[in-house]
Protein backbone atom coordinates (compact mmCIF):
# COMPACT_ATOMS: atom_id res chain seq x y z
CA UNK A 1 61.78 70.56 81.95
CA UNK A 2 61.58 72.59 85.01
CA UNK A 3 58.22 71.80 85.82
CA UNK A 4 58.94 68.05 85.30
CA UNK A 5 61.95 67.46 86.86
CA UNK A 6 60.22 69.92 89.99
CA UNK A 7 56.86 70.46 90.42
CA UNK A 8 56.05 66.45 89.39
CA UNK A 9 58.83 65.37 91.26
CA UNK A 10 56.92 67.03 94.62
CA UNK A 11 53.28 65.48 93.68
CA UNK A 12 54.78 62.45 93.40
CA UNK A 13 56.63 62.60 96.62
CA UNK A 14 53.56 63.67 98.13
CA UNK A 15 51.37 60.93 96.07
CA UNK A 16 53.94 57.93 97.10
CA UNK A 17 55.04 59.65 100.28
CA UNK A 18 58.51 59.49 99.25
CA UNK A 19 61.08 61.98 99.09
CA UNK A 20 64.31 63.25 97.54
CA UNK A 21 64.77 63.24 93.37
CA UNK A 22 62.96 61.33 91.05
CA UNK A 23 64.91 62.28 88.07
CA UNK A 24 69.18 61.91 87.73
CA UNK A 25 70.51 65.47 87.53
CA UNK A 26 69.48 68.17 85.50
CA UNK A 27 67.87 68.33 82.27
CA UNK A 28 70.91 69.40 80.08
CA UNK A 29 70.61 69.63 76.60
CA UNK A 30 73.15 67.97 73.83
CA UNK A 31 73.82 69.22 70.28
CA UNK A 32 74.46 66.39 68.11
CA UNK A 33 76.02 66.18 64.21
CA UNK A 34 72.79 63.87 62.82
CA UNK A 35 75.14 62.71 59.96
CA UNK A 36 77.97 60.85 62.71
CA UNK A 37 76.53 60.76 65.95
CA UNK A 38 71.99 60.67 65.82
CA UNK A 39 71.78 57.03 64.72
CA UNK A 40 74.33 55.97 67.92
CA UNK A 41 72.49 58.52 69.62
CA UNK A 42 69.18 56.91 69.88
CA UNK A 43 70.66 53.35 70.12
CA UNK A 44 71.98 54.59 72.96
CA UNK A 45 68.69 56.37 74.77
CA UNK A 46 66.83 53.42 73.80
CA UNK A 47 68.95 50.77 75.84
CA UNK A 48 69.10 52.77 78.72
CA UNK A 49 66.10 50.29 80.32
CA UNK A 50 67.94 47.68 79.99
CA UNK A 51 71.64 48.79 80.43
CA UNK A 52 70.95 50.21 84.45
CA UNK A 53 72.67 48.54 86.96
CA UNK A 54 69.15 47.22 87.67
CA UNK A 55 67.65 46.54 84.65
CA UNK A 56 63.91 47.76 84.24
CA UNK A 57 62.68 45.19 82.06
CA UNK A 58 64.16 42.21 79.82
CA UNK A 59 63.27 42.95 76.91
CA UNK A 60 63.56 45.96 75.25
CA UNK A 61 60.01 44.93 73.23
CA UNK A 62 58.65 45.10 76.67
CA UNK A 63 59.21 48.85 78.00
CA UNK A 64 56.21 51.06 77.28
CA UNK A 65 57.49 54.27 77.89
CA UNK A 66 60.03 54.65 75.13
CA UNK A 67 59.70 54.97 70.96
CA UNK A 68 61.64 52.18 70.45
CA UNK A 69 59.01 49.97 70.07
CA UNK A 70 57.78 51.90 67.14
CA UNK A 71 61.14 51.34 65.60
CA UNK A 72 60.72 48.31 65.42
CA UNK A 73 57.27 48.20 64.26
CA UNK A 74 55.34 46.12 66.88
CA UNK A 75 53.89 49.23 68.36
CA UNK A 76 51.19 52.56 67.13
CA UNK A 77 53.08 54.95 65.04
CA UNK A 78 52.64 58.06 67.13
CA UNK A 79 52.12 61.19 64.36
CA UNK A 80 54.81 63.20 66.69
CA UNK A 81 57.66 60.52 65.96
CA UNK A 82 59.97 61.07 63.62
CA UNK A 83 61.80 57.89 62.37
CA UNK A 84 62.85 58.11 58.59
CA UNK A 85 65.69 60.21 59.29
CA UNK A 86 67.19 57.57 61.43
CA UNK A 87 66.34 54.59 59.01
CA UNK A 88 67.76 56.46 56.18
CA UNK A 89 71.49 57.01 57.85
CA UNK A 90 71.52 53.26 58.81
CA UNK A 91 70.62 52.39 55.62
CA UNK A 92 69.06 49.13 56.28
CA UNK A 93 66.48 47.95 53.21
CA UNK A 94 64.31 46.40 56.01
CA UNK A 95 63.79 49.56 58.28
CA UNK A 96 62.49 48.01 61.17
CA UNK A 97 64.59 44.82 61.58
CA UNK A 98 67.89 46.17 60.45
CA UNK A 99 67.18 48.88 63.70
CA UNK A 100 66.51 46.05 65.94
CA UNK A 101 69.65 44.10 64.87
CA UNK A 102 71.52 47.54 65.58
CA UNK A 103 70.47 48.47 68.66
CA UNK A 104 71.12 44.43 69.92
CA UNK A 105 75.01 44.75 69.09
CA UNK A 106 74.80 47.25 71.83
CA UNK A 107 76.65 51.04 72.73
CA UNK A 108 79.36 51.77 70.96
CA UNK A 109 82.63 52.89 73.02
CA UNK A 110 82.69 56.72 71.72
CA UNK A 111 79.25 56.99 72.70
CA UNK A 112 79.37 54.69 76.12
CA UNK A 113 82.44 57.37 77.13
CA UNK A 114 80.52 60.36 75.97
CA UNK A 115 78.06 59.46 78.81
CA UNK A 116 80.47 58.26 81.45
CA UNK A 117 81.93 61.49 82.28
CA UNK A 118 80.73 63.01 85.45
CA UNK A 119 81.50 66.95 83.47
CA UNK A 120 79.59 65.66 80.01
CA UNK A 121 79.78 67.84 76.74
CA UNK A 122 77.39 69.57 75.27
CA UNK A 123 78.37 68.46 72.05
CA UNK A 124 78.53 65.59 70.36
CA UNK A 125 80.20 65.40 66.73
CA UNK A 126 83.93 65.50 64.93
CA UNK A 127 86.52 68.36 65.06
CA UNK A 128 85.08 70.31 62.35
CA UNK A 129 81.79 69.70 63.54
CA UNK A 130 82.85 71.60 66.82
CA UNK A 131 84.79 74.20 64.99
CA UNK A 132 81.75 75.20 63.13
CA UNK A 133 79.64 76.08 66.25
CA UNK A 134 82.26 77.91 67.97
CA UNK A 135 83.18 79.94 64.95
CA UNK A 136 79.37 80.03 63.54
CA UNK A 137 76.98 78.96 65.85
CA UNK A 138 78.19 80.58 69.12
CA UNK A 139 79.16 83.93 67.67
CA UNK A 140 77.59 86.49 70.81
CA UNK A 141 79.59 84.34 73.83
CA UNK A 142 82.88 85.78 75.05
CA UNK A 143 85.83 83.37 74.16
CA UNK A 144 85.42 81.75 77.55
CA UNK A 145 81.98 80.94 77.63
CA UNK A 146 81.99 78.70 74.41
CA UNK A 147 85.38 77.15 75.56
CA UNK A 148 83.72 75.38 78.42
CA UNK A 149 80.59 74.53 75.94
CA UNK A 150 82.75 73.15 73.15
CA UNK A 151 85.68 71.80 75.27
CA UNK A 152 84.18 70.61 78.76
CA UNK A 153 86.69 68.45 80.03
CA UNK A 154 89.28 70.81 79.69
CA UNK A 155 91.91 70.24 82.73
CA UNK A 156 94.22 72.16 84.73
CA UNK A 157 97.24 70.42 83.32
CA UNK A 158 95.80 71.10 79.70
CA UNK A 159 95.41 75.17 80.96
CA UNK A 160 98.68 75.22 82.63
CA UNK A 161 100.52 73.53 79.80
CA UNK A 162 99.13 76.17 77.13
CA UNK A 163 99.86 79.28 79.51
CA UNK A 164 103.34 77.96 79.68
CA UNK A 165 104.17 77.63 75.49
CA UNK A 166 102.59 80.81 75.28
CA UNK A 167 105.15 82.21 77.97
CA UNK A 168 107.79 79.88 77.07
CA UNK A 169 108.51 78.79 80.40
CA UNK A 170 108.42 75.26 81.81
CA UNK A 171 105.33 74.03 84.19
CA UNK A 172 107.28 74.46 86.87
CA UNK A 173 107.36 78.17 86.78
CA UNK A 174 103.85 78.31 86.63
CA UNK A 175 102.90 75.89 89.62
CA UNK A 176 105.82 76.35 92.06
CA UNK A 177 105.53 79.02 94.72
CA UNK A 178 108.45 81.46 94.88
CA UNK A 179 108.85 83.97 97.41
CA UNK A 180 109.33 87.13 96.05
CA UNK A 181 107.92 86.75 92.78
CA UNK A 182 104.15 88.48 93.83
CA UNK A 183 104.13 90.16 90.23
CA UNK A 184 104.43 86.45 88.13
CA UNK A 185 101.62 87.26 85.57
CA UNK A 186 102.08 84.15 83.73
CA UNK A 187 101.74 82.25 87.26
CA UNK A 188 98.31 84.45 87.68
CA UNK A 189 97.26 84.09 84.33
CA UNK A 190 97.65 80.37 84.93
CA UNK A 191 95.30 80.46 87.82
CA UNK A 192 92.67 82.52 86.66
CA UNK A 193 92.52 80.95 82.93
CA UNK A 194 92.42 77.64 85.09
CA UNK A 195 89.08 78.91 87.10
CA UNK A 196 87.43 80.07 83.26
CA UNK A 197 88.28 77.43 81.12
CA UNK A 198 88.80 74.36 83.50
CA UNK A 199 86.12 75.67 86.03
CA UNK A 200 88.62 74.96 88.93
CA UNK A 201 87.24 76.11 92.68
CA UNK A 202 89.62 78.15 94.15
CA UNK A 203 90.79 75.67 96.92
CA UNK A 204 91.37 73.22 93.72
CA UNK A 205 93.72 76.02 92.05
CA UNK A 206 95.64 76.56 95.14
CA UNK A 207 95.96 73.26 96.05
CA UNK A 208 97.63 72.79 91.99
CA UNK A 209 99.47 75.96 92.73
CA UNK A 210 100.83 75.02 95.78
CA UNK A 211 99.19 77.76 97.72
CA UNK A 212 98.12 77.59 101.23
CA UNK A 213 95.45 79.45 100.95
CA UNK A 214 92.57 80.43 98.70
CA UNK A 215 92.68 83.92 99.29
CA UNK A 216 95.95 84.00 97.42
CA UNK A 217 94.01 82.57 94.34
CA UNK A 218 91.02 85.05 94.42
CA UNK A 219 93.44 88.09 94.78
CA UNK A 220 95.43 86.82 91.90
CA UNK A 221 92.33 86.12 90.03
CA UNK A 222 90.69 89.55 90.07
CA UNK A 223 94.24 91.54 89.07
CA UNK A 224 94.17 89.39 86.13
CA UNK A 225 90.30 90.16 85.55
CA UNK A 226 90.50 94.24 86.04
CA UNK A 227 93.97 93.97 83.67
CA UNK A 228 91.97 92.83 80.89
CA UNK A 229 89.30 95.21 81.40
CA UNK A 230 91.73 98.33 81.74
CA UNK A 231 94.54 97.00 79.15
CA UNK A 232 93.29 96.18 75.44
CA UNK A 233 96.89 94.65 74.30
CA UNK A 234 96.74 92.83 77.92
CA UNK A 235 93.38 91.00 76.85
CA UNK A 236 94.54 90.07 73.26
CA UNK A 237 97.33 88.42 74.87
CA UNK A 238 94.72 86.24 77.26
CA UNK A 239 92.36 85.62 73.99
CA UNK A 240 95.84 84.47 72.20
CA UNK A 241 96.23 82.48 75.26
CA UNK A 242 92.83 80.64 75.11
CA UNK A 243 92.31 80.25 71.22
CA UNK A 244 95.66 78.24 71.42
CA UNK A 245 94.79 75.93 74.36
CA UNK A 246 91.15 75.51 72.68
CA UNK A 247 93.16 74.34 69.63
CA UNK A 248 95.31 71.68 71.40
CA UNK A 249 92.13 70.72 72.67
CA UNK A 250 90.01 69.97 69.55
């Protein structure tokens, strides 16, 4: 994918004497549950030439570089393609048409949303489909990596809100600054689970936290990070902290 979405992306430039990307964004891999998701899945990827804001062609029949044409049976069967899996969760005793007459009623809302946020999941599936993979799949991660894999559009008010029914204090507490009060560890816990699970930048945190500056948010950031490397019961309390917001969140 590197090699595509890089070294093509120059030749081509230098073919067409162009210049800038050819491809939109990064290559990023999804997980999907096949049993909920795969069938809205590849309705989805399929429409995409005719769902841009300008459309490629008219007809979906009509776009050459895509399998959906072998769905529906009016193109080669490539030996690569896998389709049966696909029929067989639609369910459809014609194969062929039954995909066509799916794919025509057009995205579904849970999947058109899935793709319309600019921080998109890497999963796709139901809460127990998530809960598997972080408690199964993603074993080897610390507890903040696979938080922003399973639960990417985790916010600062979702962070903030769990540090404070941990601490038992009121939002407020956490996002007001008071002078006096340098040694508020839930108001620095705040911050830095805020930069690990919400993936804040630091001006974004002090701007939330009503700081003035960013240097207030990095110092408070690394006591927090050299606590929980020095103190054991200190980090159980921040893991306690997480595995509750995570929960809220799925």
């Amino acid at each position: 994918m590197r090699h595509i979405n890089g070294v093509y992306t120059q030749k081509y430039n230098r073919l067409k004497r162009t210049d800038g990307p050819l491809f939109r964004g990064r290559f990023k891999a999804v997980l999907v549950d096949s049993d909920t998701y795969l069938v809205p899945l590849t309705r989805y990827i399929h429409r995409n030439p005719i769902d841009m804001e300008s459309p490629l062609v008219v007809k979906l029949d009509d776009y050459r570089w895509s399998s959906y044409p072998s769905f529906v049976g009016i193109a080669e069967l490539q030996s690569w393609l896998e389709r049966d899996r696909t029929y067989a969760i639609l369910g459809h005793h014609d194969r062929c048409e039954g995909y066509r007459k799916f794919v025509a009623n057009g995205v579904d809302e849970n999947m058109a949303n899935f793709y319309s946020t600019n921080n998109c999941a890497t999963i796709i599936g139901d809460q127990g489909f998530k809960e598997w993979i972080y408690d199964e799949l993603l074993p080897e991660l610390k507890l903040e990596q696979k938080s922003r894999l399973v639960h990417p559009d985790t916010g600062l008010a979702e962070v903030v809100q769990g540090v404070s029914c941990f601490y038992n204090c009121s939002v407020s507490e956490l996002t007001v600054a008071i002078q006096g009060k340098a040694k508020n560890e839930k108001r620095k816990v705040a911050m830095h689970l805020c930069q690990e699970l919400a993936g804040a930048k630091l001006s974004t945190i002090a701007e939330y936290f009503n700081l003035t500056a960013i240097g207030s948010v990095s110092s408070a950031t690394h006591q927090i990070r050299q606590e929980r490397q020095n103190d054991e019961a200190f980090e159980r309390k921040i893991v306690s902290i997480i595995k509750n917001i995570n929960k809220k969140a799925t």
